[in-house]
N, C-alpha and C. Protein backbone atom coordinates (compact mmCIF):
# COMPACT_ATOMS: atom_id res chain seq x y z
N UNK A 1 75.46 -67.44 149.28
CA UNK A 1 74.69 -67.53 148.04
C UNK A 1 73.21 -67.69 148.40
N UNK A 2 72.12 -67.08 147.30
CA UNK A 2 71.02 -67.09 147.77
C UNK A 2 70.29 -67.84 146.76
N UNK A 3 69.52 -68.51 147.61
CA UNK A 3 68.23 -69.37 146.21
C UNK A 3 67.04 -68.88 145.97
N UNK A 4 66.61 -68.96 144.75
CA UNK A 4 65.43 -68.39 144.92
C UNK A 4 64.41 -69.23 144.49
N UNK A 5 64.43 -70.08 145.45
CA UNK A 5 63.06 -70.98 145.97
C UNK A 5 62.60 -71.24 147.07
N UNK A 6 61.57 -71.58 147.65
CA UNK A 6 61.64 -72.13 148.98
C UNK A 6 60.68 -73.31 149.13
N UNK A 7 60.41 -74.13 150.18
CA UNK A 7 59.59 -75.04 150.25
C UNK A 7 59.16 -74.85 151.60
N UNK A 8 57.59 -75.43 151.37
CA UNK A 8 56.81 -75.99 152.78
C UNK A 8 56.12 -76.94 152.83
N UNK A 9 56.36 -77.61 153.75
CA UNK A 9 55.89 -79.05 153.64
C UNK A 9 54.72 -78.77 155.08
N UNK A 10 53.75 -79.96 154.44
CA UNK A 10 52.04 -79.69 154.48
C UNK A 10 51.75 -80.57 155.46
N UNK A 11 51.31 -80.77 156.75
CA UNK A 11 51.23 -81.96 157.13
C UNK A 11 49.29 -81.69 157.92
N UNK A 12 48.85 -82.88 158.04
CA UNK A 12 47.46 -82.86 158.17
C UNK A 12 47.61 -82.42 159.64
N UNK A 13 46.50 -82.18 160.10
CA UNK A 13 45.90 -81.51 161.67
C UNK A 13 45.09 -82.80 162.19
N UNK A 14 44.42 -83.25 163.34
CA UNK A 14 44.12 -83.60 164.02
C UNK A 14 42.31 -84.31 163.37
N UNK A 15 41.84 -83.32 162.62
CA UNK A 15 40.78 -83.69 161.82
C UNK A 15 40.91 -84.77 160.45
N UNK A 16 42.04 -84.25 159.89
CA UNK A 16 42.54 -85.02 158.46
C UNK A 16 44.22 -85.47 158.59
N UNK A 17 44.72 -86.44 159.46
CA UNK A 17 45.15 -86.47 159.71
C UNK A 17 46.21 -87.31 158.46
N UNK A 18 45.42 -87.94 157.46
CA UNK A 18 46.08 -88.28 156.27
C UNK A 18 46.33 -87.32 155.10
N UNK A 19 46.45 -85.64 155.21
CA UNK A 19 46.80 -84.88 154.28
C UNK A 19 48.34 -84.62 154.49
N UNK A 20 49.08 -84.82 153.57
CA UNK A 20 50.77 -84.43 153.44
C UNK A 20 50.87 -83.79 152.03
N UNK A 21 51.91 -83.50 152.04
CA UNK A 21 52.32 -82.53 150.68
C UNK A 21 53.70 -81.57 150.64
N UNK A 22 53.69 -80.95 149.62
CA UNK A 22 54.85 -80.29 149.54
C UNK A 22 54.22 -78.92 148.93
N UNK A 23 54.65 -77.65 149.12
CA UNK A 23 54.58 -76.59 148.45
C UNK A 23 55.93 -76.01 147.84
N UNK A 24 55.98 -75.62 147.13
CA UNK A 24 57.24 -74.67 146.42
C UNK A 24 56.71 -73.30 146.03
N UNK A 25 57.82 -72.36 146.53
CA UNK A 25 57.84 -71.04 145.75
C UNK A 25 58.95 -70.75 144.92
N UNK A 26 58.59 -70.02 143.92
CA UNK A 26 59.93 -69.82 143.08
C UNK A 26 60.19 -68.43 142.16
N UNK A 27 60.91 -67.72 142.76
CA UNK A 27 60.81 -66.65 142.14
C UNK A 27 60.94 -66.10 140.29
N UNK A 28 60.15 -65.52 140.10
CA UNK A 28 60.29 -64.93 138.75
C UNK A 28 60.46 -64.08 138.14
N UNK A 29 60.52 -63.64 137.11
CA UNK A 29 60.45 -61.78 136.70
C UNK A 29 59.08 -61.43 136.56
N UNK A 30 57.91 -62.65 136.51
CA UNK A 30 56.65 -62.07 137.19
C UNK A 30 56.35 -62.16 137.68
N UNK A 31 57.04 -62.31 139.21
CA UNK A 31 56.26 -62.35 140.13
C UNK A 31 56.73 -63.65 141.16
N UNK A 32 56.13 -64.56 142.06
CA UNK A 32 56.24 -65.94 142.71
C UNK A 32 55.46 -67.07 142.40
N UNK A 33 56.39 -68.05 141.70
CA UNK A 33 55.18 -69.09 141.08
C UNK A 33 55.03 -69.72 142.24
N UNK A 34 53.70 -70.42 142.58
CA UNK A 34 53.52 -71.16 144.07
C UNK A 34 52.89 -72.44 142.93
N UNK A 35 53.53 -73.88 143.78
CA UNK A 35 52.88 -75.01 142.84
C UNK A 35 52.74 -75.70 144.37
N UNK A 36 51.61 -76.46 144.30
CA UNK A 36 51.39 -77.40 145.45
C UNK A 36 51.28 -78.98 144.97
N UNK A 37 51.71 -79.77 146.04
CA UNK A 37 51.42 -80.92 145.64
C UNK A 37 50.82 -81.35 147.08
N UNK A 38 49.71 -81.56 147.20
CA UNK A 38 49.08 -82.45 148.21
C UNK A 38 48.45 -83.29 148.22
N UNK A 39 48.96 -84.79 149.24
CA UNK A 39 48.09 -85.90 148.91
C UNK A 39 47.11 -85.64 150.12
N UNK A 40 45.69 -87.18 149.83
CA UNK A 40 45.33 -87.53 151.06
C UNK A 40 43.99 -86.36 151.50
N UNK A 41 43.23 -85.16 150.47
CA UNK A 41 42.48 -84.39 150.60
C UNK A 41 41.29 -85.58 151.03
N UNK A 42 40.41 -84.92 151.74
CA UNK A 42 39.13 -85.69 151.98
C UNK A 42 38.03 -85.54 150.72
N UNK A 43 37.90 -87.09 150.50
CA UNK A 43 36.71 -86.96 149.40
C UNK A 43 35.68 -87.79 150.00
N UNK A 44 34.57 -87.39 149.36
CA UNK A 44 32.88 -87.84 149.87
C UNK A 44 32.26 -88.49 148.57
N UNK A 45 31.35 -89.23 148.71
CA UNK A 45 30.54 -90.08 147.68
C UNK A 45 29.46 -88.91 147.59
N UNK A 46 28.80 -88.38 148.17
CA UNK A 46 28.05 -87.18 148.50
C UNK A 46 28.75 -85.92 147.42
N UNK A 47 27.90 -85.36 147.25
CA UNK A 47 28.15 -83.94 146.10
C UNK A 47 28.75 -82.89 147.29
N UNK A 48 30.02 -82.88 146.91
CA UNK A 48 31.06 -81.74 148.25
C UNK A 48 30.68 -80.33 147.70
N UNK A 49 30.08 -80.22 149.47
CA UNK A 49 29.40 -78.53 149.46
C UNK A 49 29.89 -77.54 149.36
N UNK A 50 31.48 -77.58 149.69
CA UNK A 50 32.58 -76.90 149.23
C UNK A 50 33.87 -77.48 148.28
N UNK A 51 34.12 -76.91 146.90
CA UNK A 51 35.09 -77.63 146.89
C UNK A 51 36.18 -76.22 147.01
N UNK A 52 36.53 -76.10 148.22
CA UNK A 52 37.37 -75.16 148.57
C UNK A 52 38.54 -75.22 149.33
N UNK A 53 39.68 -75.08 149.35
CA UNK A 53 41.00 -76.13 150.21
C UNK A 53 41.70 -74.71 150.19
N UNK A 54 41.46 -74.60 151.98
CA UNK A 54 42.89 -73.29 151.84
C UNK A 54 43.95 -73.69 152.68
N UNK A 55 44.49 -72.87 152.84
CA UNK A 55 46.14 -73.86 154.03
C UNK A 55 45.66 -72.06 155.08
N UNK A 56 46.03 -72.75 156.13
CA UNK A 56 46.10 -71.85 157.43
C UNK A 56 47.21 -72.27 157.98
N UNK A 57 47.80 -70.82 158.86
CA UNK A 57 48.84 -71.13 159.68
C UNK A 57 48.33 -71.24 160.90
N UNK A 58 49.44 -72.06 161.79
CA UNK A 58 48.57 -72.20 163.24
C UNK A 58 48.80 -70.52 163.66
């Protein structure tokens, strides 16, 4: 039997070493819904020069 979801779980790198999370995919008739949940992003008191968060594979 096949599911049609999957998960990936998020774990921080060596720089941010407090980011974890979960991702889900889930298939649809439009398409793949992707929902993320990640804790532990780095925040600054400072106005963030990017607010841009992508996931890379190693």
């Amino acid at each position: 039997m096949f599911s049609n979801k999957a998960k990936a779980y998020i774990k921080g790198g060596k720089a941010f070493p407090k980011i974890n999370g979960l991702v889900t995919f889930k298939d649809t008739p439009n398409g793949i819904l992707l929902t993320a949940k990640i804790n532990g992003l780095p925040q600054s008191n400072d106005h963030c020069k990017r607010k841009i968060f992508w996931f890379s594979h190693p």
